[in-house]
N, C-alpha and C. Protein backbone atom coordinates (compact mmCIF):
# COMPACT_ATOMS: atom_id res chain seq x y z
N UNK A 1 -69.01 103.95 131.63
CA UNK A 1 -70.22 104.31 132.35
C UNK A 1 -70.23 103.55 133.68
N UNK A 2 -70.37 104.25 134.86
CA UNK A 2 -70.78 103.56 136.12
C UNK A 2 -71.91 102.47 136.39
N UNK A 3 -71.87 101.50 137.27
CA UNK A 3 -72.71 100.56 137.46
C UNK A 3 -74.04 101.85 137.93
N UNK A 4 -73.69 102.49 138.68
CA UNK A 4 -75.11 103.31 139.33
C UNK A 4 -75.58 103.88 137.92
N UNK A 5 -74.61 104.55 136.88
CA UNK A 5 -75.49 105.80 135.56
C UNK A 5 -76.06 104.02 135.02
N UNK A 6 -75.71 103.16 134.65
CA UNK A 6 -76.10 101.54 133.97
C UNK A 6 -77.65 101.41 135.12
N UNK A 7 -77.54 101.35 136.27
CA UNK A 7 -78.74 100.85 136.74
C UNK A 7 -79.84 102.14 136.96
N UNK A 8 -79.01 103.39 137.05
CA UNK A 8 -79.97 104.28 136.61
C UNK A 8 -81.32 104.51 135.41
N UNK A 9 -80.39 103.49 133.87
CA UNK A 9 -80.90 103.86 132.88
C UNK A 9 -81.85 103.08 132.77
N UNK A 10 -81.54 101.61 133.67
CA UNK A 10 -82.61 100.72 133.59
C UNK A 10 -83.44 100.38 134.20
N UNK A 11 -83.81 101.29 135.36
CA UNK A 11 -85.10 101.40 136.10
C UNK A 11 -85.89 102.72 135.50
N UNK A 12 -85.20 103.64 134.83
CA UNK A 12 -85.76 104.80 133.91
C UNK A 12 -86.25 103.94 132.64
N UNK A 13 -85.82 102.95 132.28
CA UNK A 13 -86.29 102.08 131.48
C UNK A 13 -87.87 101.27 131.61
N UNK A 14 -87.84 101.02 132.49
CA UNK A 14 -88.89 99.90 133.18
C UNK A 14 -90.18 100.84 133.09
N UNK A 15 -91.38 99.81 132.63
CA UNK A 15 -92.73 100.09 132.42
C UNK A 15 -93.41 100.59 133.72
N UNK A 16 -93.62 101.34 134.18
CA UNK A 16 -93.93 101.53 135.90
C UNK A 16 -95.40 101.10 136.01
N UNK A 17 -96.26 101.02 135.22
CA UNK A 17 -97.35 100.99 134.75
C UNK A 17 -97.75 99.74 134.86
N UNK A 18 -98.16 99.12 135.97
CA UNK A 18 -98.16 97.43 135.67
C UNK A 18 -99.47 97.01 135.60
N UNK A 19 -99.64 96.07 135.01
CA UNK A 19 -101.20 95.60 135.05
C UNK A 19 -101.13 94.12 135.55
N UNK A 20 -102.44 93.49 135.51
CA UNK A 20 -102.32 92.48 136.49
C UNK A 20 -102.62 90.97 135.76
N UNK A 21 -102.26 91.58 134.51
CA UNK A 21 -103.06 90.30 133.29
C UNK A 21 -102.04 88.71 133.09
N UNK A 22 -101.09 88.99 134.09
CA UNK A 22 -99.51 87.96 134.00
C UNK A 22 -100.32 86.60 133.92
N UNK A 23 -99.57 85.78 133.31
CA UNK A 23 -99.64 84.41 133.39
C UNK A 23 -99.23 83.60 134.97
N UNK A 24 -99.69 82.84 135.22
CA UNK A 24 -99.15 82.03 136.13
C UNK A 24 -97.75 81.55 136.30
N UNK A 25 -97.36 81.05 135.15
CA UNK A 25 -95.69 81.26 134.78
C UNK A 25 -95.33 82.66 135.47
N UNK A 26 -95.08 83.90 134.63
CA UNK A 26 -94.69 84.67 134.97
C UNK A 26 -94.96 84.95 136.29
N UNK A 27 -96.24 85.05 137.11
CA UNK A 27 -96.02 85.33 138.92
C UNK A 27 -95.06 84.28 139.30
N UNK A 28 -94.90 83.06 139.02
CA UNK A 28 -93.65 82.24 139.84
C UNK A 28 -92.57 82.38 139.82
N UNK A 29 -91.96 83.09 138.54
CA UNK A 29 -90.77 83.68 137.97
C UNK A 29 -90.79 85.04 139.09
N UNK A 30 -91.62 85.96 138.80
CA UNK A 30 -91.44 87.08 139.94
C UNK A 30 -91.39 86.67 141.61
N UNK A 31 -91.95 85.67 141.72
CA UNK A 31 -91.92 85.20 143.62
C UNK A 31 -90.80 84.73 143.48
N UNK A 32 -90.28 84.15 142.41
CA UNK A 32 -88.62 83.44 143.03
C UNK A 32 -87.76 84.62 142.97
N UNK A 33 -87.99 85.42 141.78
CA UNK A 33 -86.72 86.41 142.49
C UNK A 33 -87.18 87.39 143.19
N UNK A 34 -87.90 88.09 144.08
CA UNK A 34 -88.36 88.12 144.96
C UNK A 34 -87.80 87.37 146.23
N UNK A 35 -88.02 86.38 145.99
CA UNK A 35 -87.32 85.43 147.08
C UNK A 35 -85.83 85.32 147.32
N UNK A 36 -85.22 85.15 146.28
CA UNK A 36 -84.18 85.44 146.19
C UNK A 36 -83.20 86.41 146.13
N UNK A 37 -84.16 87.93 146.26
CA UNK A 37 -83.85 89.41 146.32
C UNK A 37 -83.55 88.73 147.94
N UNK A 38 -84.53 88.43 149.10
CA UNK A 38 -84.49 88.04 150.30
C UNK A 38 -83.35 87.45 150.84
N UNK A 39 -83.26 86.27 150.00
CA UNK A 39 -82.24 85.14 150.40
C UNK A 39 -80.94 86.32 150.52
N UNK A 40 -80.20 87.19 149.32
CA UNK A 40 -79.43 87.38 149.29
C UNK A 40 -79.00 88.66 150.15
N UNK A 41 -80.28 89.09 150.23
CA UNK A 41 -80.45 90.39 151.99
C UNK A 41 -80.26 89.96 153.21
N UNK A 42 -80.60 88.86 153.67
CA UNK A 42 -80.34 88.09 154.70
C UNK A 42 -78.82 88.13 155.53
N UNK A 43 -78.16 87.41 154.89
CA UNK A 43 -76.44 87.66 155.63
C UNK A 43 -75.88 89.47 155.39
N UNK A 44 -76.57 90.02 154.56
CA UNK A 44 -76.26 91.41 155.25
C UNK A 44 -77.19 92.29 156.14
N UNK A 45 -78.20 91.76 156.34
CA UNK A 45 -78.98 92.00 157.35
C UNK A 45 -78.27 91.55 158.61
N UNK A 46 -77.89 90.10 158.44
CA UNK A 46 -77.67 89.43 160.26
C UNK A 46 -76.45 89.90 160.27
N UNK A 47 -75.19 90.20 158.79
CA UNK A 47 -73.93 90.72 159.42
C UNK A 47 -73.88 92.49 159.89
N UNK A 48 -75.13 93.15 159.77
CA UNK A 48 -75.03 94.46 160.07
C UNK A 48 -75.70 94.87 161.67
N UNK A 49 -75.41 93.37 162.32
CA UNK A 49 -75.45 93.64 163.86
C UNK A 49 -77.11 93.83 164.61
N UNK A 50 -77.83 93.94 163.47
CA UNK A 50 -79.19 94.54 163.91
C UNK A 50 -80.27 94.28 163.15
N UNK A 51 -81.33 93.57 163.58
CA UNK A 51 -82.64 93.65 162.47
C UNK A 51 -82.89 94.53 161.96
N UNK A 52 -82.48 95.23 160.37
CA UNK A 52 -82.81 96.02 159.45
C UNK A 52 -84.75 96.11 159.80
N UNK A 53 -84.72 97.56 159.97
CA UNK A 53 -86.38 97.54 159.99
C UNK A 53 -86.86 98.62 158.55
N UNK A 54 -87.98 98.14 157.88
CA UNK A 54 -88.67 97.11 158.26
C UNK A 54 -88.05 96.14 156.82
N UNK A 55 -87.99 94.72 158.03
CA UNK A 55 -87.15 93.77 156.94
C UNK A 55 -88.26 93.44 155.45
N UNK A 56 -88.20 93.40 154.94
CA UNK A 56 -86.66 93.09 153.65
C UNK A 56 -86.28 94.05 153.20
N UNK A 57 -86.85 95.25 153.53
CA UNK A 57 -86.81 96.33 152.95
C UNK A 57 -86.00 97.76 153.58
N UNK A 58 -84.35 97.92 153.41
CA UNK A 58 -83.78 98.19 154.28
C UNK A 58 -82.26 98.84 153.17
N UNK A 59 -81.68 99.81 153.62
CA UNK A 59 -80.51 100.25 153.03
C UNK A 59 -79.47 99.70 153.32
N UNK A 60 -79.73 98.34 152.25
CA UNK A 60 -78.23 97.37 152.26
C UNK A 60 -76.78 98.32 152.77
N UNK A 61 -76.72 99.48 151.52
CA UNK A 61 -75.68 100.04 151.46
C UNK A 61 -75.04 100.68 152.62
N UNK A 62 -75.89 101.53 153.16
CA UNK A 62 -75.49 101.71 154.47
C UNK A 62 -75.22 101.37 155.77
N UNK A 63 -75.74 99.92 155.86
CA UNK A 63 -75.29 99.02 156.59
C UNK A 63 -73.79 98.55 156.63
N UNK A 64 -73.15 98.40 155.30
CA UNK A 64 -72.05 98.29 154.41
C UNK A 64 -70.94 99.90 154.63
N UNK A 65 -71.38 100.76 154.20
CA UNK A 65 -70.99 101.78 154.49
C UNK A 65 -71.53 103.34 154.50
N UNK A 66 -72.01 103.56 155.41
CA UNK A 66 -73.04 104.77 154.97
C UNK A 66 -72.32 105.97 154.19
N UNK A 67 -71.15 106.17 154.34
CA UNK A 67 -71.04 107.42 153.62
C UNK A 67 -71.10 107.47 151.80
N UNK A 68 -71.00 105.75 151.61
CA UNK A 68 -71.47 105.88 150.35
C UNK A 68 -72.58 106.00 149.41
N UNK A 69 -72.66 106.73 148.48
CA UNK A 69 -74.30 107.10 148.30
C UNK A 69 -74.40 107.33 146.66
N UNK A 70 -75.37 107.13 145.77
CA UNK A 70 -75.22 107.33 144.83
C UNK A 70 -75.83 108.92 144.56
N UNK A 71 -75.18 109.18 143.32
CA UNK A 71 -75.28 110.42 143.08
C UNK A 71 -76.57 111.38 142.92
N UNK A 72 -76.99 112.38 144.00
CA UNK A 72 -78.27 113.05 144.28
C UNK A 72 -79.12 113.10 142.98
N UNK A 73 -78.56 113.52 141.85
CA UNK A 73 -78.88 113.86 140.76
C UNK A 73 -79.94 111.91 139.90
N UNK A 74 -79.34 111.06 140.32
CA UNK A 74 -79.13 109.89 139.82
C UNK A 74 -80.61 109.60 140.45
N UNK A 75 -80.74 109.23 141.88
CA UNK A 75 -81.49 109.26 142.59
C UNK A 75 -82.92 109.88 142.47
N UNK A 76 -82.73 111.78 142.15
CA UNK A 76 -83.90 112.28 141.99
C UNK A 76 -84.39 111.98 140.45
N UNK A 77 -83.69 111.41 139.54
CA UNK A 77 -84.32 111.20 138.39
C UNK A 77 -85.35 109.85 138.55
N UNK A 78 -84.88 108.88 139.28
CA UNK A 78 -85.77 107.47 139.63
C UNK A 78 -86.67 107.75 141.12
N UNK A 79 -86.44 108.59 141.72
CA UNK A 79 -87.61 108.53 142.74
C UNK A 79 -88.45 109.55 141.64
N UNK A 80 -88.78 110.46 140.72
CA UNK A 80 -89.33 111.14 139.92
C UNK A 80 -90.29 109.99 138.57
N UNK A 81 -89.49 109.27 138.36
CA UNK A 81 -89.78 108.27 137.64
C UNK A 81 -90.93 106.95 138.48
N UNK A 82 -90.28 106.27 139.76
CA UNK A 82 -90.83 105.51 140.31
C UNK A 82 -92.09 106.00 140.90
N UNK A 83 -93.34 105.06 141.13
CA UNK A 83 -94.42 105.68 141.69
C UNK A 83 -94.56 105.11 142.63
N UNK A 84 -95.40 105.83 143.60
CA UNK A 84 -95.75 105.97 145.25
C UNK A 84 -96.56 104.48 145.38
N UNK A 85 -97.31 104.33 144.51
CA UNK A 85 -98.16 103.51 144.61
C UNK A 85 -97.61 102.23 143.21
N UNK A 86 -98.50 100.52 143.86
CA UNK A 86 -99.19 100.21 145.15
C UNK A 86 -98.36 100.21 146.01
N UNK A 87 -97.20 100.44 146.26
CA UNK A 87 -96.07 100.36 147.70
C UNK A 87 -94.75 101.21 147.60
N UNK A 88 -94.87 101.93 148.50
CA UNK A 88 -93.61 103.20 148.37
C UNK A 88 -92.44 101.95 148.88
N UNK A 89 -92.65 100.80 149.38
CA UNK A 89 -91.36 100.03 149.16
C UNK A 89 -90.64 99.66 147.93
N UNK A 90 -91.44 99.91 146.71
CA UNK A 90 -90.75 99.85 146.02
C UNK A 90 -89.94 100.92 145.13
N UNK A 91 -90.22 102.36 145.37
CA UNK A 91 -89.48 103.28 145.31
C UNK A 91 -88.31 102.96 146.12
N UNK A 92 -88.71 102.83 147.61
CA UNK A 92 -87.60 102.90 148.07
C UNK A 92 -86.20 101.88 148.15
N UNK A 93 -86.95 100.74 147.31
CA UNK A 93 -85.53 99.32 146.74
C UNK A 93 -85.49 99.96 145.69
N UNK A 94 -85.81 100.57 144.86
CA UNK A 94 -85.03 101.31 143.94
C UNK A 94 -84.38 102.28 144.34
N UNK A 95 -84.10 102.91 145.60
CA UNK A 95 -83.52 104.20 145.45
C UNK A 95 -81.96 103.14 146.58
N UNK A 96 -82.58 102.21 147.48
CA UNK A 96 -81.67 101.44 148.05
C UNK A 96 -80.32 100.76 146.49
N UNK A 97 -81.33 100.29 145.72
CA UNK A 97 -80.31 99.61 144.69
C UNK A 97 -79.17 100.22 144.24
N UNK A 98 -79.89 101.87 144.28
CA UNK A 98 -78.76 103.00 143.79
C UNK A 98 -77.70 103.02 144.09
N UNK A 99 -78.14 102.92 145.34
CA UNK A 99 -77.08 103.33 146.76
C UNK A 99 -75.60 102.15 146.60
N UNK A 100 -76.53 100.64 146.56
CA UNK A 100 -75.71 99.24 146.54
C UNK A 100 -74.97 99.54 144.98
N UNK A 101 -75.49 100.08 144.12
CA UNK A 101 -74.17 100.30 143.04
C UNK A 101 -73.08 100.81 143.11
N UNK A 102 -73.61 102.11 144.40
CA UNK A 102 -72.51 102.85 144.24
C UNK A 102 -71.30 102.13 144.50
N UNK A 103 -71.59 100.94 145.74
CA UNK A 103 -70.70 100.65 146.59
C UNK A 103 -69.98 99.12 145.58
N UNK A 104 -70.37 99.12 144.38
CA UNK A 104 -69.88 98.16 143.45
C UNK A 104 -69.07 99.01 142.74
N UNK A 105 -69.73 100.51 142.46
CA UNK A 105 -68.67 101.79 141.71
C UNK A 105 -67.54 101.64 142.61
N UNK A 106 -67.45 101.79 143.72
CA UNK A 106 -66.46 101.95 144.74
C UNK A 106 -65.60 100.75 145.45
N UNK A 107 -66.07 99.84 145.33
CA UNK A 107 -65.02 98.81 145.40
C UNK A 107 -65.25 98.14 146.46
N UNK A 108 -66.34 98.91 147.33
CA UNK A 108 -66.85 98.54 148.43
C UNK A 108 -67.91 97.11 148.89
N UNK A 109 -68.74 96.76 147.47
CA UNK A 109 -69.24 95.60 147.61
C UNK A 109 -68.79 94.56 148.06
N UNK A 110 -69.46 93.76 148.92
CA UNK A 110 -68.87 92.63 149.66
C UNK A 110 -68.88 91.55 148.58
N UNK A 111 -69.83 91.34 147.59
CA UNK A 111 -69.10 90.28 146.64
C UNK A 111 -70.52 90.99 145.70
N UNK A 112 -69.94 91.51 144.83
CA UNK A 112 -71.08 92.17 143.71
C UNK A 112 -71.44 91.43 143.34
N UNK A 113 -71.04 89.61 142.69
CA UNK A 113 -72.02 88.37 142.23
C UNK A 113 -73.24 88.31 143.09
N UNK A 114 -73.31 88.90 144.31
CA UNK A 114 -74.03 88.10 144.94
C UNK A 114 -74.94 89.91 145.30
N UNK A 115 -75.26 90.47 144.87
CA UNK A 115 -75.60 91.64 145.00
C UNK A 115 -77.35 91.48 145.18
N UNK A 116 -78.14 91.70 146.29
CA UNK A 116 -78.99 91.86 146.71
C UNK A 116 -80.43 92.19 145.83
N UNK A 117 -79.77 93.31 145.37
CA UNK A 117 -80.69 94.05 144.02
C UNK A 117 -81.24 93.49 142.77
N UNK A 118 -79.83 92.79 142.56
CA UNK A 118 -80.19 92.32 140.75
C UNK A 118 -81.59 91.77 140.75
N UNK A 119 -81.86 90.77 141.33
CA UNK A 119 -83.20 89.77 141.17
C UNK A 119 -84.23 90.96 140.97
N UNK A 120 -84.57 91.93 142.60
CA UNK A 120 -85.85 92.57 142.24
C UNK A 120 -85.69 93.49 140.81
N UNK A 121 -84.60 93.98 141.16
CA UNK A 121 -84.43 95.10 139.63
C UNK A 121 -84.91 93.92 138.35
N UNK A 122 -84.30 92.52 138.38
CA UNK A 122 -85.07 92.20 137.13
C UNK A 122 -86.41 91.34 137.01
N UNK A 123 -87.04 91.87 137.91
CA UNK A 123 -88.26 91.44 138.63
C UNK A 123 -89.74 92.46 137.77
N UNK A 124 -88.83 93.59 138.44
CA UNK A 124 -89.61 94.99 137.82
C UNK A 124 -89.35 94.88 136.44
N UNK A 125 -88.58 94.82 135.69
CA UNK A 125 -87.89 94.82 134.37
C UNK A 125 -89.24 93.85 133.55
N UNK A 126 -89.34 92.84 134.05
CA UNK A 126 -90.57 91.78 133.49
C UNK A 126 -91.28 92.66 133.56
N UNK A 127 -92.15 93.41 134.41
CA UNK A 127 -93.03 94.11 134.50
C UNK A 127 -94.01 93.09 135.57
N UNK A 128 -94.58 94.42 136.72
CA UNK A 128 -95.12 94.16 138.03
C UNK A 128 -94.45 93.93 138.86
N UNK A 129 -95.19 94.66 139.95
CA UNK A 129 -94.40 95.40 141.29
C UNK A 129 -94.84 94.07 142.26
N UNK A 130 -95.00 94.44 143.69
CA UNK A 130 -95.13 93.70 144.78
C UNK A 130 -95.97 95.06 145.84
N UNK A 131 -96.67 94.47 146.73
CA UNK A 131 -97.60 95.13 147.56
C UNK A 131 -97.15 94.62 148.77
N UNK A 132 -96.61 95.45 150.24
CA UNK A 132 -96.61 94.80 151.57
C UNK A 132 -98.81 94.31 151.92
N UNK A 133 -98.66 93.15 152.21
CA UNK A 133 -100.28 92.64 152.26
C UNK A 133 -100.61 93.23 153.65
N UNK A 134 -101.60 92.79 154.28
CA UNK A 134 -102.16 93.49 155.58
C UNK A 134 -101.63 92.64 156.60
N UNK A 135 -100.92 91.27 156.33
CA UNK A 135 -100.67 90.39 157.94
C UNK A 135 -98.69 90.20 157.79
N UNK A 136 -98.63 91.45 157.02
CA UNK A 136 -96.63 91.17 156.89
C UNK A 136 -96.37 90.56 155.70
N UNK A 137 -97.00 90.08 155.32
CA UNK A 137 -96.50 89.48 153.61
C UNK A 137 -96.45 90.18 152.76
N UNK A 138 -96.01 89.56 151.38
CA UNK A 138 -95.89 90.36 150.65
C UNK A 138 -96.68 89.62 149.36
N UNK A 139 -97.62 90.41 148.36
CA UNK A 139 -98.57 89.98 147.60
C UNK A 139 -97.66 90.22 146.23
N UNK A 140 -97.60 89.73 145.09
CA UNK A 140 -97.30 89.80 144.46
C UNK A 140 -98.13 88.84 142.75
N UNK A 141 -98.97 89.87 141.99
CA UNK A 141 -99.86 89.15 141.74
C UNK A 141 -100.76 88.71 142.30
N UNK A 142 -101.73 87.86 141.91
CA UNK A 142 -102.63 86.97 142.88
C UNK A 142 -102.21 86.09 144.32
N UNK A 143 -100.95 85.76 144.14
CA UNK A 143 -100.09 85.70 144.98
C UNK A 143 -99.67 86.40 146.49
N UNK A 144 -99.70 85.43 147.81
CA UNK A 144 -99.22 86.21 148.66
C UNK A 144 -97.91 85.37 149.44
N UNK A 145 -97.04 85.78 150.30
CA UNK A 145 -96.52 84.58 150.96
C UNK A 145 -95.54 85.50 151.64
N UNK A 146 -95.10 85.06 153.22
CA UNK A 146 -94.99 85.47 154.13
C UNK A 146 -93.39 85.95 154.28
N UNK A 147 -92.72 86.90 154.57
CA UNK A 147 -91.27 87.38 154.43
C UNK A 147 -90.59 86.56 156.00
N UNK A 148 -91.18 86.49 156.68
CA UNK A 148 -90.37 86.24 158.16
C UNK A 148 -89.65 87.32 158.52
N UNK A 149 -88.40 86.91 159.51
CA UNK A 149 -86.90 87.25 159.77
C UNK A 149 -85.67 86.85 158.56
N UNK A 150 -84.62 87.83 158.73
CA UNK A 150 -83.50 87.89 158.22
C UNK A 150 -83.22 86.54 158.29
N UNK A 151 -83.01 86.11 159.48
CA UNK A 151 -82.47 84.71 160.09
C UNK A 151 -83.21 83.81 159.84
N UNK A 152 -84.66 83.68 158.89
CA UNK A 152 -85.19 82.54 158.10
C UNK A 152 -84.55 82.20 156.75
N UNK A 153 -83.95 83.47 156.31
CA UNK A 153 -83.50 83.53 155.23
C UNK A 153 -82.07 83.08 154.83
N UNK A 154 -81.25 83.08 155.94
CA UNK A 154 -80.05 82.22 155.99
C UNK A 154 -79.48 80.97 155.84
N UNK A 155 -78.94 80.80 154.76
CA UNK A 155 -78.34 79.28 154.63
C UNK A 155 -79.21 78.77 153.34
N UNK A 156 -80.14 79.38 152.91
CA UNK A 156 -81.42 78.57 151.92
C UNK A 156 -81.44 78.76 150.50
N UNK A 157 -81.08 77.53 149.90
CA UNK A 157 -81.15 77.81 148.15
C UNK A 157 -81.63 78.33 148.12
N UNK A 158 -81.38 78.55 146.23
CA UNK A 158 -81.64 79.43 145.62
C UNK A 158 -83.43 78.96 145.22
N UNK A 159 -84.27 79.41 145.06
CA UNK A 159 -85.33 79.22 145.20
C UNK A 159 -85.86 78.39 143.70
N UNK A 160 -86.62 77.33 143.72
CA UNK A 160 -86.85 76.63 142.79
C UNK A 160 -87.34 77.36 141.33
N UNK A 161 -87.25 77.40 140.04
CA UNK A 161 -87.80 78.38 139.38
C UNK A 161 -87.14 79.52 138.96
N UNK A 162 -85.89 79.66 139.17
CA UNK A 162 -85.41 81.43 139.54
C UNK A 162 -85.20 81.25 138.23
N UNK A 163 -85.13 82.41 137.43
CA UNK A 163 -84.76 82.83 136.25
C UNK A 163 -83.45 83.49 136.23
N UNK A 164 -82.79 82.83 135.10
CA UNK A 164 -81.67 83.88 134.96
C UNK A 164 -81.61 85.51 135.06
N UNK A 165 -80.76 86.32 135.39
CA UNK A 165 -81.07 87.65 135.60
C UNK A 165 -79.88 88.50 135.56
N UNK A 166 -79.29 89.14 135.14
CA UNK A 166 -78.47 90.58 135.10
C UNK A 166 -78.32 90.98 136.35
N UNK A 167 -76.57 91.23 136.36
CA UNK A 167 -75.88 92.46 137.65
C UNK A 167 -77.08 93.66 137.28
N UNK A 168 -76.88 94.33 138.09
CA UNK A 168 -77.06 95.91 138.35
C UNK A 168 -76.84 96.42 137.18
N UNK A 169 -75.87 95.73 136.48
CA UNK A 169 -75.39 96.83 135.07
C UNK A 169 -75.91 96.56 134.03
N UNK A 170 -76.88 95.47 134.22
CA UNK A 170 -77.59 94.92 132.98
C UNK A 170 -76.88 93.62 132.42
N UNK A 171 -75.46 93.33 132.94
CA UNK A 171 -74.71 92.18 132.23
C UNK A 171 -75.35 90.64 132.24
N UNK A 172 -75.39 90.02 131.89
CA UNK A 172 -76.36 88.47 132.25
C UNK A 172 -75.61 87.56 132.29
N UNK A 173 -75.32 86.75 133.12
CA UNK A 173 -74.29 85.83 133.02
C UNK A 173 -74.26 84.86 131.99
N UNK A 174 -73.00 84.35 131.81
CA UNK A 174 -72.45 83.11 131.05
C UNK A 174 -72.63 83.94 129.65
């Protein structure tokens, strides 16, 4: 089975339905990878010559290589699945993630360990999304805190808190 039909099954998986009842634990677990969805967008943001607009939220893959794309069929089953609301950004990092598998199907990933996606994909997987806020941030939970530039995001651990998390294909390390 392909990394894209594997990350297909597991955003067709995911509760879309989120409610807002999380523990405090759990929102810090979601802001770090979150954060770390960022951290790891960053050097392919600044190596694709151009501020990805609107940042963080941007088609890794095609930056990488546009003609690669995951399969139409693959795609319309999770934009069908994913909902519009509270933020069509997050349809659209799911339909971006697609795309970044393909290019792990294809050989094309610049280092699949380090793959952009995994964190938010297992972000959503916990259950609860993220909202762009009204001054550029991003809310997540009760929670808000500010995205910057690509080029804030460069060079900066891994964010305190991060939870272990699964490739694209669901695998979990160690």
């Amino acid at each position: 089975m392909s990394v894209v039909d594997m990350l297909r099954d597991r955003l067709l998986a995911v509760d879309w339905q989120f409610g807002i009842d999380e523990t405090r634990e759990e929102t810090k677990a979601r802001i770090a990878l979150f954060r770390e969805f960022m951290r790891r967008s960053a050097p392919l943001a600044a190596g694709s010559g151009a501020q990805p607009a609107p940042w963080p939220f941007f088609d890794v893959a095609a930056t990488i290589d546009a003609e690669v794309r995951a399969p139409e069929q693959a795609v319309a089953e999770v934009v069908a699945k994913v909902p519009r609301y509270p933020a069509t950004a997050v349809r659209r990092t799911a339909v971006y993630a697609l795309h970044y598998a393909a290019l792990v199907d294809g050989g094309k990933a610049p280092d699949p360990s380090r793959d952009p996606f995994a964190p938010l994909v297992y972000m959503y997987e916990l259950g609860g999304s993220f909202a762009p806020d009204h001054v550029g941030g991003i809310q997540i939970g009760v929670a808000s805190f500010g995205v910057g530039q690509a080029a804030d995001w460069l060079g900066q651990p891994a964010p305190a808190g991060l939870p272990a998390f699964p490739d694209l294909a669901g695998i979990r390390p160690g």
